[in-house]
Protein backbone atom coordinates (compact mmCIF):
# COMPACT_ATOMS: atom_id res chain seq x y z
CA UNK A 1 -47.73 -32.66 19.08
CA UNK A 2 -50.42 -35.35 17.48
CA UNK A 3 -48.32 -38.02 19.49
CA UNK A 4 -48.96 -35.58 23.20
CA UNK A 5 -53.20 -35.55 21.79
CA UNK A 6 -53.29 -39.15 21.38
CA UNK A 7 -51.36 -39.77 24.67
CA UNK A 8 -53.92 -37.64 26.16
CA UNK A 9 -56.84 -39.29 24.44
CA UNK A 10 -55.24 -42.74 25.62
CA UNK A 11 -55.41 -41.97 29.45
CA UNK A 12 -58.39 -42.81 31.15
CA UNK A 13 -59.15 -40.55 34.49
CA UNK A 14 -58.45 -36.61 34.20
CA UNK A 15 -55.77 -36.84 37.12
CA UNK A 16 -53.60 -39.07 35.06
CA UNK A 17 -54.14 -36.76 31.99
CA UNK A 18 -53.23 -33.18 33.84
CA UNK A 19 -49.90 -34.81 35.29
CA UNK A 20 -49.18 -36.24 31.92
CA UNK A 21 -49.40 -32.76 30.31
CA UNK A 22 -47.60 -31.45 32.61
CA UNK A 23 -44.73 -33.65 32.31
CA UNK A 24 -44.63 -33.59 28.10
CA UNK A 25 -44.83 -30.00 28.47
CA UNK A 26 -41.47 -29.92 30.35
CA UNK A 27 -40.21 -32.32 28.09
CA UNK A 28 -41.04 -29.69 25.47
CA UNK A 29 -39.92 -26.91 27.02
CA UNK A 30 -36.43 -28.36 27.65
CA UNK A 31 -36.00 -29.51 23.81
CA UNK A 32 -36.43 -26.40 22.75
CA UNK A 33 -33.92 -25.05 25.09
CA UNK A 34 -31.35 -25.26 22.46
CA UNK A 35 -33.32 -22.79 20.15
CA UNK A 36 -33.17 -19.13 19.19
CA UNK A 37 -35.33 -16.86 21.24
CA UNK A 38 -38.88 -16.91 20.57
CA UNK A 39 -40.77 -14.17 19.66
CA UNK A 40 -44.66 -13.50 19.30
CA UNK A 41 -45.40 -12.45 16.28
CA UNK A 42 -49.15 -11.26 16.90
CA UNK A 43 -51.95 -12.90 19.28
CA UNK A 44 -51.73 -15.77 17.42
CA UNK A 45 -48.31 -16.72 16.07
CA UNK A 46 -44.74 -17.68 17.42
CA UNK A 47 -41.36 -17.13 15.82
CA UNK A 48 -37.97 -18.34 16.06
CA UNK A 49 -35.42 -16.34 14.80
CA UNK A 50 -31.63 -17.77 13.77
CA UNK A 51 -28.97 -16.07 12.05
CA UNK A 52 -26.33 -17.86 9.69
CA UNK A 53 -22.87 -15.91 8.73
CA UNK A 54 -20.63 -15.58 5.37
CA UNK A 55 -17.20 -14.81 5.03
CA UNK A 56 -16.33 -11.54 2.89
CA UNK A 57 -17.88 -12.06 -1.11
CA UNK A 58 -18.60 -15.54 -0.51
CA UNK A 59 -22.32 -16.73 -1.24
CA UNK A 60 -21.22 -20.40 -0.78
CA UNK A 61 -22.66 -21.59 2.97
CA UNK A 62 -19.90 -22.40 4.88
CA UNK A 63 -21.44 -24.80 7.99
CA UNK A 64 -18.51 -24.31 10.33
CA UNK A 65 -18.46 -20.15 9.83
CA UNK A 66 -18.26 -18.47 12.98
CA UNK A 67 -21.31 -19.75 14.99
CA UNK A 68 -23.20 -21.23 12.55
CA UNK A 69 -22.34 -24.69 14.00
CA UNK A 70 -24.23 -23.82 16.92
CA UNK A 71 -26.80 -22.06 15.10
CA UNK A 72 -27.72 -24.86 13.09
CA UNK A 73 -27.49 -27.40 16.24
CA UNK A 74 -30.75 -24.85 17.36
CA UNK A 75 -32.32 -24.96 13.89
CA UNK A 76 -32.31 -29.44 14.38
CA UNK A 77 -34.00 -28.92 17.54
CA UNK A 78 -36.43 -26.82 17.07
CA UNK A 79 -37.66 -28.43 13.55
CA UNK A 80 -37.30 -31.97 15.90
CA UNK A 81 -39.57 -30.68 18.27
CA UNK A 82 -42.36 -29.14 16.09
CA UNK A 83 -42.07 -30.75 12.84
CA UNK A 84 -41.64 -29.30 9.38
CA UNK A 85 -45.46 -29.93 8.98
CA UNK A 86 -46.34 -27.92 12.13
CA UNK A 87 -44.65 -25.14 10.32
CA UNK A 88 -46.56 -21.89 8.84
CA UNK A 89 -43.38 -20.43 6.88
CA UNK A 90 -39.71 -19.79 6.60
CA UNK A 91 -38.38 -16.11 5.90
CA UNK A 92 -34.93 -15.81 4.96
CA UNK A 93 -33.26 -12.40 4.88
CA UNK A 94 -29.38 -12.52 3.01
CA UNK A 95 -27.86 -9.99 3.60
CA UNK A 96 -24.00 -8.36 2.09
CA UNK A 97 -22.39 -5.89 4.31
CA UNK A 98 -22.30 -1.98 2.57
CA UNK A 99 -18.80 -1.62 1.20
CA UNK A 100 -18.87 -1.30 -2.60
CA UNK A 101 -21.19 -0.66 -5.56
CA UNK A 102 -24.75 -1.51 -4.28
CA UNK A 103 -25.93 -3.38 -7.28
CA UNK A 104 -23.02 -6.21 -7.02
CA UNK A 105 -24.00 -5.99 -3.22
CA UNK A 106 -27.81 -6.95 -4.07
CA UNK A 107 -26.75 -9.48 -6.32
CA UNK A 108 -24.54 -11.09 -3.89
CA UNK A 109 -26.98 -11.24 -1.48
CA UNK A 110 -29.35 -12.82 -3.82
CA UNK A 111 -26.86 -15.34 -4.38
CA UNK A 112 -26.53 -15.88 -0.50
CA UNK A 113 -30.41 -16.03 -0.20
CA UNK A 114 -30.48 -18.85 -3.00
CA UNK A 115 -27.87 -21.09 -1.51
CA UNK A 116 -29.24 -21.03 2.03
CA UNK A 117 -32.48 -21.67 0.34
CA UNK A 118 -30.75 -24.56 -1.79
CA UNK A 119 -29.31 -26.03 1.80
CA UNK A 120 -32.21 -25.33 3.91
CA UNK A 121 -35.15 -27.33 0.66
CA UNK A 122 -32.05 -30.24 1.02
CA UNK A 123 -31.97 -30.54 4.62
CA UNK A 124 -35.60 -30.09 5.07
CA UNK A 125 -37.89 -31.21 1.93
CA UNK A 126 -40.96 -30.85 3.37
CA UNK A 127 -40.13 -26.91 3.00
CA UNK A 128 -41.78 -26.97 -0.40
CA UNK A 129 -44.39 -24.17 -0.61
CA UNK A 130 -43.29 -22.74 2.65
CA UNK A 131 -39.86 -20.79 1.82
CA UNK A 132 -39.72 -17.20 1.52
CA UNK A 133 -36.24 -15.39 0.30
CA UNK A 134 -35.18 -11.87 0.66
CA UNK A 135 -31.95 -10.87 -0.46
CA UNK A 136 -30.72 -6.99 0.91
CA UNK A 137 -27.90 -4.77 1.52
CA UNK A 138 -26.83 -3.89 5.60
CA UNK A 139 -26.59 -0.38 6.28
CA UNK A 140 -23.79 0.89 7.71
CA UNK A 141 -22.96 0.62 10.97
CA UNK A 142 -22.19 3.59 13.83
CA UNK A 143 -18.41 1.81 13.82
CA UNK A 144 -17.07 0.87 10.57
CA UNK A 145 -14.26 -1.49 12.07
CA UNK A 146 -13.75 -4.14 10.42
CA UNK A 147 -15.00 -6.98 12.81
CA UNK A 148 -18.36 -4.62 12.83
CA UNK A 149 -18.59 -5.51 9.19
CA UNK A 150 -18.36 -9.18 9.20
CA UNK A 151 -21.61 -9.25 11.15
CA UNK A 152 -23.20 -7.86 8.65
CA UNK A 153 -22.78 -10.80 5.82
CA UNK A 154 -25.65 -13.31 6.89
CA UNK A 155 -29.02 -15.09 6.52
CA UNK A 156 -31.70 -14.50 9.18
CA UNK A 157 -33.79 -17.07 9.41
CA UNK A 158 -37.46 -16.57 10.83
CA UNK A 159 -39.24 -20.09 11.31
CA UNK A 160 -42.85 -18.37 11.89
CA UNK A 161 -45.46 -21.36 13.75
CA UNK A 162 -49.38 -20.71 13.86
CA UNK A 163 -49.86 -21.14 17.11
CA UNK A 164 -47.85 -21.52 20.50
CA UNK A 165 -46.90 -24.99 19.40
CA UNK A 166 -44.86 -25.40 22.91
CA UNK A 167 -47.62 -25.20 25.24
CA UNK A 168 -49.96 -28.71 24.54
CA UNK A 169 -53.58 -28.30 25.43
CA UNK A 170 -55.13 -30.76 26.95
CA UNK A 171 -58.73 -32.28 25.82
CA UNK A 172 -61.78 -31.32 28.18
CA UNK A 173 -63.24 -34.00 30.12
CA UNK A 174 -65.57 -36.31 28.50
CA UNK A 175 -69.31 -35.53 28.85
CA UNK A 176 -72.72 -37.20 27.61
CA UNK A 177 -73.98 -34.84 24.97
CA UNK A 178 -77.37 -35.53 23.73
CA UNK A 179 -77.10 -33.24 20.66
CA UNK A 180 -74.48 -33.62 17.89
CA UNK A 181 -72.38 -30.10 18.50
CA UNK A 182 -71.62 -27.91 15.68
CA UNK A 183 -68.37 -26.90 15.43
CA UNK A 184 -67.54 -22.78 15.04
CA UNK A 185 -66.43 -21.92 11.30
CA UNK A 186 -62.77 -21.09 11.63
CA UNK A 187 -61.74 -18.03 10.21
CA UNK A 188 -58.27 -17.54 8.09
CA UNK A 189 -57.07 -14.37 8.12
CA UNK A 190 -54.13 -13.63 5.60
CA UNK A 191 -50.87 -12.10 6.35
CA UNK A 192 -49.77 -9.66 5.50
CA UNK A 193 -46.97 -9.76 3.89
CA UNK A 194 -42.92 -9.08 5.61
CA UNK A 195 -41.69 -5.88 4.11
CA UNK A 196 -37.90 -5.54 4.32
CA UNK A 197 -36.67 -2.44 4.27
CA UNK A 198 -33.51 -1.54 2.03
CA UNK A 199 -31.91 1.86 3.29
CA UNK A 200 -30.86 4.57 1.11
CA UNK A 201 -27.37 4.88 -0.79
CA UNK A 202 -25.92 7.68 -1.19
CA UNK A 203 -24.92 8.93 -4.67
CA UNK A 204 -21.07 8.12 -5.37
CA UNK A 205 -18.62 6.31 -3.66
CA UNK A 206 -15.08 5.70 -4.07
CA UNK A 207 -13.11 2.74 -5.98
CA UNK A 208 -8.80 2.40 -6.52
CA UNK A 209 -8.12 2.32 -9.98
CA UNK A 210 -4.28 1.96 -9.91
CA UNK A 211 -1.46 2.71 -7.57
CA UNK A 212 1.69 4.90 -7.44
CA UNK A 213 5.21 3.25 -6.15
CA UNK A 214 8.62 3.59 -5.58
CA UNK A 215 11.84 1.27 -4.26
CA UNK A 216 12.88 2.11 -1.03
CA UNK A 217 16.01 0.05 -1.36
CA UNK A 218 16.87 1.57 -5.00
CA UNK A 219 15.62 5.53 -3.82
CA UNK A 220 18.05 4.88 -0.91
CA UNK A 221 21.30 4.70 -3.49
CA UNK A 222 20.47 7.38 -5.47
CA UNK A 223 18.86 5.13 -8.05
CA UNK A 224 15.77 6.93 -8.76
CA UNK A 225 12.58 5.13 -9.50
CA UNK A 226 9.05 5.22 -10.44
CA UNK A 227 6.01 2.63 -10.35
CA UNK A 228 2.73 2.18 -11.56
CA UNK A 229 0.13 -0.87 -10.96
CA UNK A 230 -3.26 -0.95 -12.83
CA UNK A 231 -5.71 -3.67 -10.58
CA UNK A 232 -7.85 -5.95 -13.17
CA UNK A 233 -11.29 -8.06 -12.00
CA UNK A 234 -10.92 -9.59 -8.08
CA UNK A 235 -7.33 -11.06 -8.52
CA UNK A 236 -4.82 -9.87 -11.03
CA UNK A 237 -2.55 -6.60 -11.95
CA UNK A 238 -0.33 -5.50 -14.34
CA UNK A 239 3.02 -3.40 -13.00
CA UNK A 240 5.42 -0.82 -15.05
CA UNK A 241 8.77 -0.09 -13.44
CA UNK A 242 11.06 2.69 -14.37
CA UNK A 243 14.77 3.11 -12.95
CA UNK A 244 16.45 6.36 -14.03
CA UNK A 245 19.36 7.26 -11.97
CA UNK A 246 21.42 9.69 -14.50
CA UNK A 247 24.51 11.77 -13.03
CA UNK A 248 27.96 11.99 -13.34
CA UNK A 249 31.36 13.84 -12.15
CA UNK A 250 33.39 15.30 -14.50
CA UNK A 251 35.57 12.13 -16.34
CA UNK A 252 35.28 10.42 -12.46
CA UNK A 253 32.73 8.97 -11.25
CA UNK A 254 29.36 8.49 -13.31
CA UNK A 255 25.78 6.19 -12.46
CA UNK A 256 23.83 6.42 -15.42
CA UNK A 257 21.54 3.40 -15.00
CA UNK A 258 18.10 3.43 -17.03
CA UNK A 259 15.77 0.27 -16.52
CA UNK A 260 11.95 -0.07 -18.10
CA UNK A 261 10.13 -3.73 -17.06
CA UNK A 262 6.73 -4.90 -16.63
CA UNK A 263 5.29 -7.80 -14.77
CA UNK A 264 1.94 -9.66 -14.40
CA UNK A 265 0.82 -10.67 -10.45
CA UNK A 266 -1.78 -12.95 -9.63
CA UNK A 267 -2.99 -11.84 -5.63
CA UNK A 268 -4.36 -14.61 -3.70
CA UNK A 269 -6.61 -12.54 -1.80
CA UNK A 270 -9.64 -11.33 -3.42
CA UNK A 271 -10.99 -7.70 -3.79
CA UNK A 272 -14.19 -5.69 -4.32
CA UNK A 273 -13.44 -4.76 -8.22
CA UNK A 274 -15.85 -1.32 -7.24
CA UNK A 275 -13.72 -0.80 -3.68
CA UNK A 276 -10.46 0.67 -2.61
CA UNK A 277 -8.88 -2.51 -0.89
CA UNK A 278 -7.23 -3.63 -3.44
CA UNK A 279 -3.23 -5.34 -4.21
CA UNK A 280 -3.15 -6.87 -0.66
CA UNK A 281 -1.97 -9.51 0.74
CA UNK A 282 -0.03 -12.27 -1.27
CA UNK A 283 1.17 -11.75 -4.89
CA UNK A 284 3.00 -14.67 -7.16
CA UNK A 285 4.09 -13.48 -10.81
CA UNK A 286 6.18 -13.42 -13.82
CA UNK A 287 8.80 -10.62 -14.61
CA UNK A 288 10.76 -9.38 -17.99
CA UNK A 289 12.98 -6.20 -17.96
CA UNK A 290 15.87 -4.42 -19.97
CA UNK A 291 18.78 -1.48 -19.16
CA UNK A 292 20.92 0.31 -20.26
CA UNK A 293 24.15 1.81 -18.05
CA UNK A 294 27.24 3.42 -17.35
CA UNK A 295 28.66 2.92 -14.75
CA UNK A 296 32.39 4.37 -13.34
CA UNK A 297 34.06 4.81 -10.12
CA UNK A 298 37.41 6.85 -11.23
CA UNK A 299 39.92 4.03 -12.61
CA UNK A 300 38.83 0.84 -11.07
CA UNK A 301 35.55 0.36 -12.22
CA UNK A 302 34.62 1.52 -15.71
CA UNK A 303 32.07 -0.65 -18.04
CA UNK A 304 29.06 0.49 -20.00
CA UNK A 305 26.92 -2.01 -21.64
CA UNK A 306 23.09 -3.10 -21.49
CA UNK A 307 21.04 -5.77 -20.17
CA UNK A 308 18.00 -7.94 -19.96
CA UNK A 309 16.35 -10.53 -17.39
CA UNK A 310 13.23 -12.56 -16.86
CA UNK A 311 11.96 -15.07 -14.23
CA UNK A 312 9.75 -14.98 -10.96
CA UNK A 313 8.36 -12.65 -8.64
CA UNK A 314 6.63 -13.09 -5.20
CA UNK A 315 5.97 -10.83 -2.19
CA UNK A 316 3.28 -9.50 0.30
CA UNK A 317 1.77 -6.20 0.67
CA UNK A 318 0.11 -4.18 3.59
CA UNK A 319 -1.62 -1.13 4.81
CA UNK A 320 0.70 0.66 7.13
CA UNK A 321 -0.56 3.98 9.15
CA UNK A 322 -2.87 4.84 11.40
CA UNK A 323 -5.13 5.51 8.65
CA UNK A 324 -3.99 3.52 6.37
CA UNK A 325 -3.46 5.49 3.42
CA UNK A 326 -0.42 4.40 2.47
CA UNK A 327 0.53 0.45 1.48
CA UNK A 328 3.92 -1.34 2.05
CA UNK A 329 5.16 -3.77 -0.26
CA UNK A 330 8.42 -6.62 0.06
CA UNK A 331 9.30 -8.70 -2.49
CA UNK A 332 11.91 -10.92 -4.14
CA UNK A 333 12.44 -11.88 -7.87
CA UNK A 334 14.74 -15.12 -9.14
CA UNK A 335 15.65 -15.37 -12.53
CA UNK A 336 17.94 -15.18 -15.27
CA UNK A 337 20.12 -12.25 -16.34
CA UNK A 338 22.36 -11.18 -19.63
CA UNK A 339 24.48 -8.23 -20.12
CA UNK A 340 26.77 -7.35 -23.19
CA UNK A 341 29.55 -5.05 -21.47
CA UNK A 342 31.99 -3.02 -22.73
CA UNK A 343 35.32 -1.66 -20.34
CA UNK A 344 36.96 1.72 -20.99
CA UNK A 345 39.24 3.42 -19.01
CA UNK A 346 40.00 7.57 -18.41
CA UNK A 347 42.89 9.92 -19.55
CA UNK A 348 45.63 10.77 -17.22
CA UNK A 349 43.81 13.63 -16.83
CA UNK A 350 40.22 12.78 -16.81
CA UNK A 351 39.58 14.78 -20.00
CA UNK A 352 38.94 11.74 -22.62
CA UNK A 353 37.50 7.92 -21.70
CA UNK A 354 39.49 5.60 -23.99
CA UNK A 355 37.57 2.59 -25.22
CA UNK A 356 39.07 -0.86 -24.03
CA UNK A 357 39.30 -3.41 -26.95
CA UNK A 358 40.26 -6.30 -24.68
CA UNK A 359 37.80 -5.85 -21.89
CA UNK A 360 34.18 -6.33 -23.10
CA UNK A 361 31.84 -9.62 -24.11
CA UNK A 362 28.45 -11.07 -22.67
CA UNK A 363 28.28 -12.47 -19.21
CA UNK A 364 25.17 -14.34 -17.89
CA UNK A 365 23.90 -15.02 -14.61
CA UNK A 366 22.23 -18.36 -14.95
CA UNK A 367 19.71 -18.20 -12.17
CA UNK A 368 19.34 -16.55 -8.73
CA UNK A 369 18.09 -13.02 -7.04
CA UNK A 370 17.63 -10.42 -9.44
CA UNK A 371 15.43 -8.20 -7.84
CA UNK A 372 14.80 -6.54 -4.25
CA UNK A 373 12.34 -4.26 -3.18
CA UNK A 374 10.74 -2.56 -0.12
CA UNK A 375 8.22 -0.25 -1.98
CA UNK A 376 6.31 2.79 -0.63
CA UNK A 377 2.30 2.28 -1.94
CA UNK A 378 0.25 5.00 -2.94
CA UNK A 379 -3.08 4.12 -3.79
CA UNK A 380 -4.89 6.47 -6.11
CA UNK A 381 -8.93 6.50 -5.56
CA UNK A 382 -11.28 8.27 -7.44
CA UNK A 383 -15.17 9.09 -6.97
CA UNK A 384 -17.88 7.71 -9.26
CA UNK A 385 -21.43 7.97 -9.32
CA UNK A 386 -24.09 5.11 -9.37
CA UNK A 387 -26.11 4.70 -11.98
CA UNK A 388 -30.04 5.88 -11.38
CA UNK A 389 -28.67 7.64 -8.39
CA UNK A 390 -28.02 4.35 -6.40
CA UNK A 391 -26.02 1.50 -5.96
């Protein structure tokens, strides 16, 4: 604007001046097309407001989220236009969307505020002095669907000017003034400052602390089993498994199979450690088990022994329903295996099992499958209270 005043000053007859105000006021208008819309924020301030976007717990500012190429394209032009010392302030709101314990919320959104504030002081430095940040919580929305809630996770940006800095005003025409003119005192009023509001919590809310599971596959043979997975922090869990199919038929026919094993799963999605989306997506993980059995199918199959194995696990669960309570899990496990066996075969009739001397040893399965599963997810939630009250 000090380069459209000494333009002005420059031109000699009034004609020339009005037509060149009129034309650098175009010129204005139509750089700051690419801006936010522009808001009045009393009789003698304008605004433009912008609005930035993070992906779900992320405080690190990601330029090519969502729109925020765009929205920074706006941001250029209008601080082009006006200048960074034409500038009265810069608000920034963060905000984190609702799900989850309110105080890692708040501190999330602090983070968010300091990083935008970190990219805006680096982009800009004459900011210094003129930054304002706000970190808060969204409340929740009429619709919590999911893409509802990732509009929620910003940084609102409020450039605030004091004046209309678009519209130039040209000088009054030059007169002969005998007397010196004393200029009027100018007046600063202060503002007052933004208030921004942070709506109430309510008093408890809900988090997954482990998860109940069985083996589709397994359940589907008779081979009864039982599961239980403990979530620790954002990425990791810790998994018991219990097999315990345990009948028989007279001297005949017999599957007596008990298993106990444990693994550790690293997820490569991250979770809210105070939510109830937890063990989705992706899992990787090691595995160690051990068995006992007895196994016969009248004379042509007759061994008892134990076993042990240990390797890799990998597999991918989801939320299946229409409400999602319940989770489905696949996954496959490669590894080693040992078993000492020994063979015995049944009376004539049925009413002793005879132990075979020359049919028992150790076998081992060097390395392939050892493990299927299509598991049935329960996940168990439970309802704590916030501390103070609030989140």
């Amino acid at each position: 604007m000090k380069r459209v005043a000494n333009i002005l000053r420059s031109s000699a007859k009034p004609a020339f001046r009005a037509l060149l105000a009129v034309i650098l006021l175009l010129c204005a208008r139509f750089q700051n097309a690419g801006a936010q819309e522009r808001v009045k924020v009393d009789g003698s301030e304008y605004a433009y407001d912008f609005r930035i976007y993070f992906p779900f717990d992320d405080a690190k500012f990601n330029e090519n989220y969502l729109e925020n190429p765009q929205t920074l394209a706006k941001l250029d032009s209008v601080i082009a236009v006006h200048g960074i010392e034409a500038l009265d302030s810069l608000l920034v709101v963060a905000k984190s969307s609702p799900e989850g314990r309110y105080a890692y919320n708040m501190e999330l959104a602090s983070r968010r505020a300091q990083s935008m504030g970190n990219y805006l002081t680096t982009r800009f430095p004459g900011l210094d002095g003129k930054l304002i940040l706000s970190p808060g919580v969204s409340p929740w929305p009429a619709s919590r669907d999911k893409k509802d809630l990732v509009r929620l996770r910003y940084a609102a940006f409020r450039l605030v000017f004091p004046y209309d800095i678009t519209v130039p005003v040209p000088e009054a025409p030059e007169e002969v003034i005998e007397e010196p003119v004393v200029p009027e005192p100018v007046v600063v009023v202060e503002e007052e400052p933004i208030q921004v509001e942070i709506p109430e919590q309510p008093e408890k809310y809900k988090t997954m602390i482990l998860a109940l599971k069985t083996n589709l596959l397994y359940d589907a043979v008779t081979a009864l089993n039982f599961e239980v997975e403990v979530p620790i922090g954002k990425r990791f869990s810790l998994m018991w498994e219990d097999v315990f199919p345990w009948w028989e038929t007279g001297n005949k026919y017999c599957f007596q199979y008990w298993e106990m094993g444990a693994e550790a799963r690293y997820w490569f999605k991250p979770w809210d450690v105070n939510g109830t989306e937890k063990l989705r997506g992706f899992f990787v993980g090691p595995y160690v088990m051990s068995a006992k059995y007895d196994f016969q199918y009248d004379r042509s199959l007759n061994y008892q022994g134990e076993h042990w194995s240990t390797g890799l696990s990998a597999g991918w669960c989801t939320p299946i329903g229409r409400k999602q309570r319940c989770n489905l899990e696949l996954s496959l496990a490669l590894g080693f295996m040992r078993t000492d066996y020994r063979g015995y075969i049944p009376a004539d009739d049925y009413s002793l099992l005879i132990r075979n001397p020359y049919d028992a040893g150790t076998m081992t399965y060097p390395f392939g499958p050892t493990k299927a599963k299509v598991s049935l997810v329960v996940p168990i939630n439970i309802t704590r209270s916030y501390k103070g009250g609030t989140k």
